[in-house]
Each structure stands twice: as structure tokens, then as C-alpha cells.
C-alpha atoms as a PDB file:
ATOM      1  CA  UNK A   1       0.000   0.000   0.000  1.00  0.00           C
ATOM      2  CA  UNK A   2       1.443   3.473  -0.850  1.00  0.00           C
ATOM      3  CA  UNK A   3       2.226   5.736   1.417  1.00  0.00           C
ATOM      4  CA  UNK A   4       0.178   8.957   1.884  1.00  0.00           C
ATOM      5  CA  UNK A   5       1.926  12.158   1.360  1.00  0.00           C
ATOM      6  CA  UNK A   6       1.250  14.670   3.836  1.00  0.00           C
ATOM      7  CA  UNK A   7       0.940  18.444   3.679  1.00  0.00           C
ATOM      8  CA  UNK A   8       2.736  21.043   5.414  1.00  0.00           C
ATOM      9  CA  UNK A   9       1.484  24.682   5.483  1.00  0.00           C
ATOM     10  CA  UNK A  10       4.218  26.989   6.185  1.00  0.00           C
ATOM     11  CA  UNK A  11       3.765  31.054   7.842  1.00  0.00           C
ATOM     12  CA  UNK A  12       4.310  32.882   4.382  1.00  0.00           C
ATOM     13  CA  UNK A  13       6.843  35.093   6.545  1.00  0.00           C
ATOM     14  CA  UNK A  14       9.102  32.348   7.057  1.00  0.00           C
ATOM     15  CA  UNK A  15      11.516  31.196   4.401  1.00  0.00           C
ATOM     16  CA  UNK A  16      10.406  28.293   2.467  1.00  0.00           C
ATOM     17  CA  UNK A  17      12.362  25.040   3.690  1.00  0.00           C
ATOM     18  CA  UNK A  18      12.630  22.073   1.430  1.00  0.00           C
ATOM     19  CA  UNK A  19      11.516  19.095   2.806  1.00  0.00           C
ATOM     20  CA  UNK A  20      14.023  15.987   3.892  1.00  0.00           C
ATOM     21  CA  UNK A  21      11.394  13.186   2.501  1.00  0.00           C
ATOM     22  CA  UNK A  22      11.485  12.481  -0.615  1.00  0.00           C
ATOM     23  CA  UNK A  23       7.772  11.758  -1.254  1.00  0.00           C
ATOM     24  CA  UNK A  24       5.979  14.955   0.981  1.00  0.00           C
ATOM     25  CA  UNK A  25       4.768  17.614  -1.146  1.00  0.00           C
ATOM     26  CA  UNK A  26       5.126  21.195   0.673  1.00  0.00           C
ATOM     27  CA  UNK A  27       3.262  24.376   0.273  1.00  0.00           C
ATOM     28  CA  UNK A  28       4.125  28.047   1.473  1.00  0.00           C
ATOM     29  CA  UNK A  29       1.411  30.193   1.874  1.00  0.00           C
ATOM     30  CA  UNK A  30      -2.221  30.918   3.292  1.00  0.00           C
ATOM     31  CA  UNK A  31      -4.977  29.104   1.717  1.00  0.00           C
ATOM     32  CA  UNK A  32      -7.222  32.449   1.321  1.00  0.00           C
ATOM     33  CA  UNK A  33      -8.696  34.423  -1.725  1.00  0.00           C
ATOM     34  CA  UNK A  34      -5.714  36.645  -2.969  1.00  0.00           C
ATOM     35  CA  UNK A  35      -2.628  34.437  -2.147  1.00  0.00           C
ATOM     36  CA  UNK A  36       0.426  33.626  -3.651  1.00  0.00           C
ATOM     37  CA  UNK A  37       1.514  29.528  -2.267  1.00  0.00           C
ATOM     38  CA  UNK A  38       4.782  28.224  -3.288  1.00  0.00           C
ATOM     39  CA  UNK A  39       5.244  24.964  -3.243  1.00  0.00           C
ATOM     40  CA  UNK A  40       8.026  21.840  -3.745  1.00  0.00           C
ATOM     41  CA  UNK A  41       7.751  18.171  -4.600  1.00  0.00           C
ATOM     42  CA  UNK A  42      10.295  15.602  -5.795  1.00  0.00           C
ATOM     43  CA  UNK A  43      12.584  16.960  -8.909  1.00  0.00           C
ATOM     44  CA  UNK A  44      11.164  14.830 -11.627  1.00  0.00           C
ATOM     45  CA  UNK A  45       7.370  15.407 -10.510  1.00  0.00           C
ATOM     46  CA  UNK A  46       4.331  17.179 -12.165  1.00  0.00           C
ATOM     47  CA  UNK A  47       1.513  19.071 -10.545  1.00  0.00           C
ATOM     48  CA  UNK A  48      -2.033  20.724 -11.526  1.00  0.00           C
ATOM     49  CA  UNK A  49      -4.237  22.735 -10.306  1.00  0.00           C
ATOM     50  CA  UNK A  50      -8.164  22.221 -11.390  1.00  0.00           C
ATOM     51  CA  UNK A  51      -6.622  20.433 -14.533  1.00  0.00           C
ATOM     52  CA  UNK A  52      -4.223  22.737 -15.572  1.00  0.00           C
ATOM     53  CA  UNK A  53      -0.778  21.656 -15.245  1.00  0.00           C
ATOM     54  CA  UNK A  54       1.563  23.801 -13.427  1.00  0.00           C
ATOM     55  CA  UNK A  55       4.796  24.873 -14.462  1.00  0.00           C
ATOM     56  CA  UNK A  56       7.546  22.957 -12.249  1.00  0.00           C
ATOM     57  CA  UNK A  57      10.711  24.052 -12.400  1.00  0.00           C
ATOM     58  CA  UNK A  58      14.533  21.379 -12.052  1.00  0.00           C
ATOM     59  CA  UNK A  59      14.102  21.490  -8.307  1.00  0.00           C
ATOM     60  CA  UNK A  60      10.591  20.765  -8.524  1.00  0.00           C
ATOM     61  CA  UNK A  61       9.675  23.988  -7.223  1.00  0.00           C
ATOM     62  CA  UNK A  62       5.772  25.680  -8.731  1.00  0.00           C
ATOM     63  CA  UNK A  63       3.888  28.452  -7.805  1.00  0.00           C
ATOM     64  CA  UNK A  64       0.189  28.794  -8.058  1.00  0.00           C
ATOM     65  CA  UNK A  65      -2.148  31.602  -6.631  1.00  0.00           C
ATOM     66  CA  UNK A  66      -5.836  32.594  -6.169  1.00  0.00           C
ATOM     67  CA  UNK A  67      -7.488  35.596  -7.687  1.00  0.00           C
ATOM     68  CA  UNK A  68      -9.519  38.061  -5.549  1.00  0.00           C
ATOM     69  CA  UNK A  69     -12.881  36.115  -5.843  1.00  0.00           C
ATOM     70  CA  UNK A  70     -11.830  32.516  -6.702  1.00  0.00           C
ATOM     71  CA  UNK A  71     -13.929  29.753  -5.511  1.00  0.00           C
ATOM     72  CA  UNK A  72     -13.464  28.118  -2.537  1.00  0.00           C
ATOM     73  CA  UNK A  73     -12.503  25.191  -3.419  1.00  0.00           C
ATOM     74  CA  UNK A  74      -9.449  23.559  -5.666  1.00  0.00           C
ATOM     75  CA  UNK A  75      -7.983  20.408  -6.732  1.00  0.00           C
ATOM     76  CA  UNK A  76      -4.224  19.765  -6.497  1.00  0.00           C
ATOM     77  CA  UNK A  77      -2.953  16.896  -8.528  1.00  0.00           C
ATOM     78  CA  UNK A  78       0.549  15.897  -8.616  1.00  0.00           C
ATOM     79  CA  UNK A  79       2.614  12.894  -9.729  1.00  0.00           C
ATOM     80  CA  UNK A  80       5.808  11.552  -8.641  1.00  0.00           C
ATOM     81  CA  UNK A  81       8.798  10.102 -10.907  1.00  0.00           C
ATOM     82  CA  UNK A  82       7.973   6.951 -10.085  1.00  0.00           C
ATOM     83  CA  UNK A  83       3.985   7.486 -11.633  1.00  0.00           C
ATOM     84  CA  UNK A  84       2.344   7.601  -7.996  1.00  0.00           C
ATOM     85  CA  UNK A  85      -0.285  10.056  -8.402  1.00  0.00           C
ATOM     86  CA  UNK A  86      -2.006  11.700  -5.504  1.00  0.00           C
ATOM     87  CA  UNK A  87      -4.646  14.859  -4.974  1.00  0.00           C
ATOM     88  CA  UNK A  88      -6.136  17.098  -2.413  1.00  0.00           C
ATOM     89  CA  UNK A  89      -8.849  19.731  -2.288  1.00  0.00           C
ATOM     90  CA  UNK A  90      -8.021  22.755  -0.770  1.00  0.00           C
ATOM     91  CA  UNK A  91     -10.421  24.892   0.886  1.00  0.00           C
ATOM     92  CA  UNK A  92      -9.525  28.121   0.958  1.00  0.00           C
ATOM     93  CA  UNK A  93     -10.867  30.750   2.570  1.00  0.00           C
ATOM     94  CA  UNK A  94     -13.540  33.724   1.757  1.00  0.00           C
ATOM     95  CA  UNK A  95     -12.041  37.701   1.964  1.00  0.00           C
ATOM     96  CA  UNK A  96     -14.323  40.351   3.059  1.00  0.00           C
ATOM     97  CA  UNK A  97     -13.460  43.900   0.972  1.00  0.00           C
ATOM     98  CA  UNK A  98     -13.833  47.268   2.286  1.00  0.00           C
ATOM     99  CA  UNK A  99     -14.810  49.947  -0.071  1.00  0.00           C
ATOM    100  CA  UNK A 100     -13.078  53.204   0.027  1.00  0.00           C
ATOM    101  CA  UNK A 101     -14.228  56.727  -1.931  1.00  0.00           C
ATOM    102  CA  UNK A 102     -11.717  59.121  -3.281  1.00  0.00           C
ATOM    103  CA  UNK A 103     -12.680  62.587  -3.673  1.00  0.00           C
ATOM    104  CA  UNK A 104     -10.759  65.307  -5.641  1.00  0.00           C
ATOM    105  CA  UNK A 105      -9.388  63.383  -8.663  1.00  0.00           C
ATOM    106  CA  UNK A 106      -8.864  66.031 -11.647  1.00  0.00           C
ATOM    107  CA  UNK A 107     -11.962  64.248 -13.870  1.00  0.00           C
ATOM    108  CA  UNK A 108      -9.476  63.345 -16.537  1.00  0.00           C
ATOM    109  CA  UNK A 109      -7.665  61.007 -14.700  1.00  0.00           C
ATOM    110  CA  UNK A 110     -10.893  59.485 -13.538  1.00  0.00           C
ATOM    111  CA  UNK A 111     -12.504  59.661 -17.304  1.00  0.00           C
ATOM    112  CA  UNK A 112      -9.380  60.099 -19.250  1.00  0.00           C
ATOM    113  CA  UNK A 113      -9.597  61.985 -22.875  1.00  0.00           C
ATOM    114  CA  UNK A 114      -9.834  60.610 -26.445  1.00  0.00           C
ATOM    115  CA  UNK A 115      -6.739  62.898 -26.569  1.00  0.00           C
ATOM    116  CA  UNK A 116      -4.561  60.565 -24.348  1.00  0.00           C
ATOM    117  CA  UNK A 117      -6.461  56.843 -25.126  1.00  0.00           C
ATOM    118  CA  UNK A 118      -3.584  55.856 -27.546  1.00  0.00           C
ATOM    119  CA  UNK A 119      -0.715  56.532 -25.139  1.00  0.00           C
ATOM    120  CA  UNK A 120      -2.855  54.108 -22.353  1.00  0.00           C
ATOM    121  CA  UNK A 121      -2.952  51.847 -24.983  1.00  0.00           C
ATOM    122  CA  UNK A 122       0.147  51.458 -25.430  1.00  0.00           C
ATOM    123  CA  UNK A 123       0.903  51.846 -21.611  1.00  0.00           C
ATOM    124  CA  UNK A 124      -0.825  48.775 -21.215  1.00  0.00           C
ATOM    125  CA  UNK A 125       0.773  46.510 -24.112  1.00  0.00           C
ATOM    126  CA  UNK A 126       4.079  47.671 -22.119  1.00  0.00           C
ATOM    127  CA  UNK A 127       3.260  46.516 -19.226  1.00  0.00           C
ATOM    128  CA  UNK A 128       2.071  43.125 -20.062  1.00  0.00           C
ATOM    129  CA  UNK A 129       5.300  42.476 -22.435  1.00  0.00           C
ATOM    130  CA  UNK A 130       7.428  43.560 -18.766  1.00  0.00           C
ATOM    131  CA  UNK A 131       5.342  40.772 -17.234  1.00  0.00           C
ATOM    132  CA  UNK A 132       5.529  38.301 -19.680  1.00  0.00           C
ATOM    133  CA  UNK A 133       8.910  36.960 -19.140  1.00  0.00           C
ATOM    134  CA  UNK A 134       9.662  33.149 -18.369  1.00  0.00           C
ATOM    135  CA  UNK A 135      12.240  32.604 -16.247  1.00  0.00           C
ATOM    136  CA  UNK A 136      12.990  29.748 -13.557  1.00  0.00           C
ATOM    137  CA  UNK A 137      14.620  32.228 -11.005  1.00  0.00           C
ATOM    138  CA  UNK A 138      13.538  30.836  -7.778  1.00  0.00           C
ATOM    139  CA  UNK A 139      14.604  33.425  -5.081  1.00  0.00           C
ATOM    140  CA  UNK A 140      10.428  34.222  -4.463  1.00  0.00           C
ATOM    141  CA  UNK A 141      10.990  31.205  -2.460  1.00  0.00           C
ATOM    142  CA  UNK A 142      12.958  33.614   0.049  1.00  0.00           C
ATOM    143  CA  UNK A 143      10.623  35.425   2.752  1.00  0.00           C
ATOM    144  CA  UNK A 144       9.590  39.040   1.502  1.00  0.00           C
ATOM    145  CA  UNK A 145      10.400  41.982   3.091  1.00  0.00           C
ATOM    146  CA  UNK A 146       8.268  45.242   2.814  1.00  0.00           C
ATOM    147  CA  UNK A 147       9.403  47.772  -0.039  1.00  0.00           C
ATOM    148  CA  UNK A 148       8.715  50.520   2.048  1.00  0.00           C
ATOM    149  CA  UNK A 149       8.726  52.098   5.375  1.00  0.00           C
ATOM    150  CA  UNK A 150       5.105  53.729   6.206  1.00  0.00           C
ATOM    151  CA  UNK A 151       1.461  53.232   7.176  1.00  0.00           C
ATOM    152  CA  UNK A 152      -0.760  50.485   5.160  1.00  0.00           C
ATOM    153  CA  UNK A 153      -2.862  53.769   3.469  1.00  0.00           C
ATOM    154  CA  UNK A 154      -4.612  51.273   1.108  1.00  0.00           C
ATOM    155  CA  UNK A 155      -5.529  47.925   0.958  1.00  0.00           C
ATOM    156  CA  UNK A 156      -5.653  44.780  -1.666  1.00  0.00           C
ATOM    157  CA  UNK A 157      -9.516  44.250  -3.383  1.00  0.00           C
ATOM    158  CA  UNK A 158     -11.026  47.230  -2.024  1.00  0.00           C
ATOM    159  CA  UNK A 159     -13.726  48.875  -4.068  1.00  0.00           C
ATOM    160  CA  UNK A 160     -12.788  52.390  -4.874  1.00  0.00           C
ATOM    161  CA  UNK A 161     -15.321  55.515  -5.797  1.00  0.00           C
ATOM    162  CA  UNK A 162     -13.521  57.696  -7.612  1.00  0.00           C
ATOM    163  CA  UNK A 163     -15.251  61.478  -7.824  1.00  0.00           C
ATOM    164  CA  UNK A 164     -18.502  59.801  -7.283  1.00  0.00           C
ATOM    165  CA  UNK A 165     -17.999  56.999  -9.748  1.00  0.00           C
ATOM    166  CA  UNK A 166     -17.119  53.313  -8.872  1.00  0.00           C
ATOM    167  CA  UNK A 167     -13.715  52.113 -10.381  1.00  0.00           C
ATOM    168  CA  UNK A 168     -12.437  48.211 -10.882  1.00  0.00           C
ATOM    169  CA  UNK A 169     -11.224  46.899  -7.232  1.00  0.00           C
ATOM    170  CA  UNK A 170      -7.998  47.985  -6.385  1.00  0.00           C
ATOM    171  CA  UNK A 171      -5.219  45.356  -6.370  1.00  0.00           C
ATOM    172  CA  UNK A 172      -2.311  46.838  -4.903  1.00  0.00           C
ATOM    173  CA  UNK A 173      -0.889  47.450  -1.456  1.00  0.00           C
ATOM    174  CA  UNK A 174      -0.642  51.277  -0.619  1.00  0.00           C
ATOM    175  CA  UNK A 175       2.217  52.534   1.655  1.00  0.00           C
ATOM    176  CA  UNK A 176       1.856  56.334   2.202  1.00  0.00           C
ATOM    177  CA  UNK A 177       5.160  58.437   3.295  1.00  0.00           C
ATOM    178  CA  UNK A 178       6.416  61.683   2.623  1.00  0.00           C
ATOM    179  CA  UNK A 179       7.992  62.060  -0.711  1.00  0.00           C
ATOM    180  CA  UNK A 180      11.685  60.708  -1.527  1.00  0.00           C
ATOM    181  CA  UNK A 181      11.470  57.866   0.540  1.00  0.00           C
ATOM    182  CA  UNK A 182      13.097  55.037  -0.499  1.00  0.00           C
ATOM    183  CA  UNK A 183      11.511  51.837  -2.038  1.00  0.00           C
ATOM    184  CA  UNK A 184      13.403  48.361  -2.337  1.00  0.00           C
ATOM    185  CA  UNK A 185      12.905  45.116  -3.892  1.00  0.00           C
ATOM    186  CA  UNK A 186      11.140  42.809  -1.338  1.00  0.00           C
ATOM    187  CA  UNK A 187      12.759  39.968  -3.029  1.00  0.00           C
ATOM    188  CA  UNK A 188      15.726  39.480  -6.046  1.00  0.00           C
ATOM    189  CA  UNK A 189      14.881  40.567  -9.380  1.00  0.00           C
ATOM    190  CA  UNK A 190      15.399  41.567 -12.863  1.00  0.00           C
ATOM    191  CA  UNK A 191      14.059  45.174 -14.092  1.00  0.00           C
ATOM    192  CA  UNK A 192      11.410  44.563 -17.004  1.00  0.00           C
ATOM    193  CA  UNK A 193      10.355  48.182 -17.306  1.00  0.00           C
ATOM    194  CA  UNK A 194      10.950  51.497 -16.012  1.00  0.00           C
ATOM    195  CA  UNK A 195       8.608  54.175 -17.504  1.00  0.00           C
ATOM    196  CA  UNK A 196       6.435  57.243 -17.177  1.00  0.00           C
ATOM    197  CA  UNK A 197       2.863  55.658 -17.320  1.00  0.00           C
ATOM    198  CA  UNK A 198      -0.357  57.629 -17.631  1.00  0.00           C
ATOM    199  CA  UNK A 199      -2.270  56.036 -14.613  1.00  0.00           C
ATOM    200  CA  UNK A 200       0.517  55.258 -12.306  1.00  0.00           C
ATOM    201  CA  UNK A 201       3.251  58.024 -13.114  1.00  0.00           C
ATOM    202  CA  UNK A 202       7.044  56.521 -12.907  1.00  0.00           C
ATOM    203  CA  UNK A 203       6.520  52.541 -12.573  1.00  0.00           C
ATOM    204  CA  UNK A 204       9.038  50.127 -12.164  1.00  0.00           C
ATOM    205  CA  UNK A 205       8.247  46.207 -12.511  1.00  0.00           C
ATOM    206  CA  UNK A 206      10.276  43.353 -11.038  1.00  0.00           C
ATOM    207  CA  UNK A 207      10.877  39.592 -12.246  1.00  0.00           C
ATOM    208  CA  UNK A 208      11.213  37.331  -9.165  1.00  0.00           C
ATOM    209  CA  UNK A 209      11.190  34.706 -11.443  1.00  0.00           C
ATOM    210  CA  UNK A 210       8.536  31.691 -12.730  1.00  0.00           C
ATOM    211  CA  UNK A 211       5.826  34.303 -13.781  1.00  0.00           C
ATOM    212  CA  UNK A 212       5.779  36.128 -10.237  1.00  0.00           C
ATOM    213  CA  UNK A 213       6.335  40.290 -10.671  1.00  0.00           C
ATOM    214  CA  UNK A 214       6.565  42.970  -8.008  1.00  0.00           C
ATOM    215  CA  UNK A 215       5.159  46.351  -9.204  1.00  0.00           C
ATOM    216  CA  UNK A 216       5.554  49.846  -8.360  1.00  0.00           C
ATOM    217  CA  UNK A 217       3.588  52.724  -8.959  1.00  0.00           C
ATOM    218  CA  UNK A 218       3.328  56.360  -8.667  1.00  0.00           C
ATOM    219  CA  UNK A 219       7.486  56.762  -7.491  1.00  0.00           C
ATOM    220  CA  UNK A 220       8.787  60.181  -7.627  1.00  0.00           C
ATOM    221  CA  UNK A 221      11.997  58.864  -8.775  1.00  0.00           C
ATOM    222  CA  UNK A 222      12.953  55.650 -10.581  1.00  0.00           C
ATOM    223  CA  UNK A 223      16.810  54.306  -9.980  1.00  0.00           C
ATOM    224  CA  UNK A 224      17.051  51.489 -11.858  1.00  0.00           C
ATOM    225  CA  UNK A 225      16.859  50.640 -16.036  1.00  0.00           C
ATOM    226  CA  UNK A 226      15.663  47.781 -17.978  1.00  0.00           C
ATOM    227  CA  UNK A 227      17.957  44.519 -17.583  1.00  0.00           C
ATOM    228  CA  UNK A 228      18.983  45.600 -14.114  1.00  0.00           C
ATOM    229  CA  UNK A 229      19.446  42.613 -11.476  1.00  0.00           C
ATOM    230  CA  UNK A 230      18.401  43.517  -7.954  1.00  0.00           C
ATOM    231  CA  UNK A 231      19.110  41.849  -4.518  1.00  0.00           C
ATOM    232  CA  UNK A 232      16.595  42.094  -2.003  1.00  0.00           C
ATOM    233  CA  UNK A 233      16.379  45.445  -0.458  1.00  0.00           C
ATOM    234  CA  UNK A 234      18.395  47.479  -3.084  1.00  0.00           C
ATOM    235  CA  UNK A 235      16.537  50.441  -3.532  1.00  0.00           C
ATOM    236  CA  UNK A 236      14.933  50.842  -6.839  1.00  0.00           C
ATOM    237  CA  UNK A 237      13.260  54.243  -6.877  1.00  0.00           C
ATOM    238  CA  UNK A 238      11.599  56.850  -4.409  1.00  0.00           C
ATOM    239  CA  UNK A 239       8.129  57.292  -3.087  1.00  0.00           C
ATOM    240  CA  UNK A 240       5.802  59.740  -4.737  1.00  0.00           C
ATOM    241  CA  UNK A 241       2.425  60.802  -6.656  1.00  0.00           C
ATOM    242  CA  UNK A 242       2.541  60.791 -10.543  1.00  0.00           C
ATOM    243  CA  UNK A 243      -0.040  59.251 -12.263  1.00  0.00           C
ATOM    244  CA  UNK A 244      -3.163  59.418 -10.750  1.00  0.00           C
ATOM    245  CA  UNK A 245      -2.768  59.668  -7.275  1.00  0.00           C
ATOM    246  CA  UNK A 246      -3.988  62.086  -4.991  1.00  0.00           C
ATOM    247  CA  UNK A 247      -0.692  61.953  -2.615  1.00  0.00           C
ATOM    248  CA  UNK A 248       2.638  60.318  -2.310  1.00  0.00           C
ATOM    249  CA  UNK A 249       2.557  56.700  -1.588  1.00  0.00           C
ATOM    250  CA  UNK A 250       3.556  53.519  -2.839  1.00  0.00           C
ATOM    251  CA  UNK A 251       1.089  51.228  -4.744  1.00  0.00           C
ATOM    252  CA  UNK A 252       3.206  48.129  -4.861  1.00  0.00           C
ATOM    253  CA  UNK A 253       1.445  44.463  -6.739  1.00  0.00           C
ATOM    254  CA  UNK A 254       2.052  41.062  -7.348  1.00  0.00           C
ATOM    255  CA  UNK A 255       1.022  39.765 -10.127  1.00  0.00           C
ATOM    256  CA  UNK A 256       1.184  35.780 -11.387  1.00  0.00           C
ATOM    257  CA  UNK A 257       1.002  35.903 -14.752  1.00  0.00           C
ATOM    258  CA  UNK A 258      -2.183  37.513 -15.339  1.00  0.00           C
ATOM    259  CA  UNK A 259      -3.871  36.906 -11.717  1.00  0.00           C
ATOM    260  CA  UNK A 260      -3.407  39.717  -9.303  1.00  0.00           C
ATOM    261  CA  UNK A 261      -2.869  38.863  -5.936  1.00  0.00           C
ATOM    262  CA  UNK A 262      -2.365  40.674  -2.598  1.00  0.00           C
ATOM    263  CA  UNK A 263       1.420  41.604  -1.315  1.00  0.00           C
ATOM    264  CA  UNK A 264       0.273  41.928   2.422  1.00  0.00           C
ATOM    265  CA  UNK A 265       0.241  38.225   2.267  1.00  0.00           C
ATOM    266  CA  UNK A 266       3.682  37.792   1.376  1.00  0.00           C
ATOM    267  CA  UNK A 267       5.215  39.838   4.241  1.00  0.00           C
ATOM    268  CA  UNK A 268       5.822  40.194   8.389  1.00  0.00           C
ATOM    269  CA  UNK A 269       2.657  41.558   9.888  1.00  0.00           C
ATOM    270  CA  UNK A 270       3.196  45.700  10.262  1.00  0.00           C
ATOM    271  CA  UNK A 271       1.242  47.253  13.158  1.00  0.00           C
END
């Protein structure tokens, strides 16, 4: 009779730590609308998630994460070199939002122009070519530290009203501190763009590698360029408010390929 494989679910502020037997399959992360979970099985295995098959890299190392209003309930499948094959449902849990108006928005950036719908056009296709990169860089396995010193000013799937007018929920983490304060990768990357965008002013993306990407918006200053490498903590740019915003923060997201999920789940708790 084969052995059951057991489960292990790690703090998401701790490292991730291999596991010494050969067969166990671990996971890193909360099981909760929004969340990133990295995970490890044998090298040789293959994994799936609802039927899709998961992209595992020579260490057997995957990622796989759960978009703001996912279901509550998954399938992981996974099979070892030797053909054993094995599943569990996970039952994740259900995320209340809190919705949050914004007053005061200069009504272009809330309805922008015919004038300026080309340039967010082409905003867009840039940003989804910097987050389109493959790459089997595994240091998101690390623990992530906060980009940012400052208050939480803004909060992953909230519902915002902008000048009245309700606006797609808001997927990014919002640190709010007085301009010029530094920002730093939470985790080692590689610079995939570094531009003046429309909506979120000087923006800098990050590859951590096997379709995970930090993002920052709104910076005053940007210190890096395209093809950079970055250790954890380097800075990369300076708080600020381009772009729409209405004063200087940091909007940093994490984004798995096209899913976005919430950063606050990925670092220490911050009183």
C-alpha cells in the first residue's frame, strides 16, 4: 500500500524550507482568496491545479495563486517520478473587501480623454510584455520583506469611488510616506520596465522569477533601467504621486502571470 503524502502549510513570513522526505509535497502560503503559495515536490514530478498543469521548475519547485474572488474550493494533482499520483482539495478561505471613496481626482484622470487613449494603450501593451517573461529564477521562495517604510494607506480588493464613480477593485498594497522615501525590492529581481505611465506616473516592474512580478507605482523617482538585477532590499526608486494619485505613496502588486494577488500576504505583519 502506498504511502500517503502529507501536507505542510508553512507562515508565508518564514523562508520556504525544502523538505528531507522524498515523497511529501510542501506548500508556502495561506490558503485564502488573494494568495500567492509556493510549493516543492520531488525533482522529476508534475503538478495541476483544477486540470491545468503547473509549471515545475529542475528542483521541482511551482507556484500557483488565487485571484480576488476565486472559488473556494481547488484540486491539487501531482505525480511523482515513479507514476504515484495523488490529490487534495483545498479549501480556501472567503475575503471580506472594504470599499473606500476618493474625492478630488482632476476628472481626466478618472474619465481620461480621447486625446490621451492611444498613449494608455500602449501603456498597457508595455506593461504586459514587462510581465511576460519566463524565467525559472527561484529566489520568491525567500521570505519578503516590505518595499517601504510607512502606514498600510490602502488595501488589496477594495472597491474604490472615484469622484462619485465606482472604479475596478484595487489590487495593490498602498504605503503612504512623505515624498523621496526610499523603495526596495522585497525579493531578487530583474528590471522589465521602467517608464512614465499615464495612470501610475514613474513605474518600475520586477521579475522574481517563474511568472511572479513585483510592481511599483506612482514613485517620484525611478533608480534602476531595464535589464537591471536587484538583490533584495536594493533600492529601486523613491516614493511619490505621478499618475493618478492624490498623494505620495507607494502602490506596490504582485502579479502571477495575469492573476493579481495581494502583497500583504507575502510579508511580516506591520502594526
Amino acid at each position: 500500500m502506498k504511502k500517503a503524502l502529507t501536507v505542510i502549510l508553512l507562515s508565508v513570513v518564514m523562508p520556504f524550507i525544502t523538505t528531507a522526505v522524498a515523497s511529501e509535497l510542501t506548500l508556502n502560503g495561506k490558503l485564502t482568496q488573494g494568495s500567492l503559495v509556493r510549493g516543492q515536490l520531488p525533482e522529476g514530478s508534475k503538478v495541476s491545479l483544477n486540470g491545468e498543469a503547473l509549471p515545475v521548475n529542475q528542483q521541482g519547485k511551482f507556484v500557483f495563486g488565487f485571484d480576488r474572488d476565486a472559488s473556494l474550493e481547488h484540486t491539487l494533482a501531482w505525480t511523482l517520478p515513479d507514476g504515484t499520483e495523488q490529490q487534495k482539495t483545498l479549501t480556501i478561505s472567503e475575503r471580506d473587501y472594504v470599499t473606500q471613496r476618493i474625492d478630488g481626482l482632476d476628472q481626466k484622470m478618472v474619465t481620461p480623454p480621447e486625446s490621451v487613449l492611444k498613449r494608455i494603450r500602449k501603456d498597457a501593451a508595455n506593461v504586459y510584455k514587462a510581465r511576460s517573461a519566463k524565467s525559472d529564477n527561484d529566489a520568491l521562495f525567500t521570505g519578503f520583506i516590505w518595499p517601504a517604510e510607512g502606514p498600510v494607506t490602502g488595501v488589496y480588493g477594495s472597491q474604490r469611488i472615484l469622484n462619485g464613480k465606482p472604479s475596478r477593485p484595487h489590487f495593490g498594497l498602498d504605503v503612504g510616506s512623505p515624498t523621496g522615501t526610499p523603495v526596495v525590492a522585497p525579493v531578487d529581481g530583474k528590471v522589465t520596465l521602467a517608464e512614465d505611465l499615464y495612470y501610475s506616473g514613474y513605474t518600475v516592474v520586477l521579475d522574481h522569477g517563474m511568472g511572479v512580478f513585483s510592481t511599483f507605482l506612482h514613485l517620484d523617482t525611478m533608480t534602476v533601467d531595464v535589464g537591471d538585477t536587484v538583490s533584495q532590499g536594493e533600492k529601486v526608486g523613491t516614493i511619490g504621486e505621478t499618475g493618478r494619485a492624490t498623494g505620495p505613496h507607494l502602490d506596490w502588486r504582485i502579479n502571477l502571470n495575469n492573476q493579481r494577488l495581494d502583497p500583504e500576504l507575502l510579508v511580516p505583519p506591520r502594526n
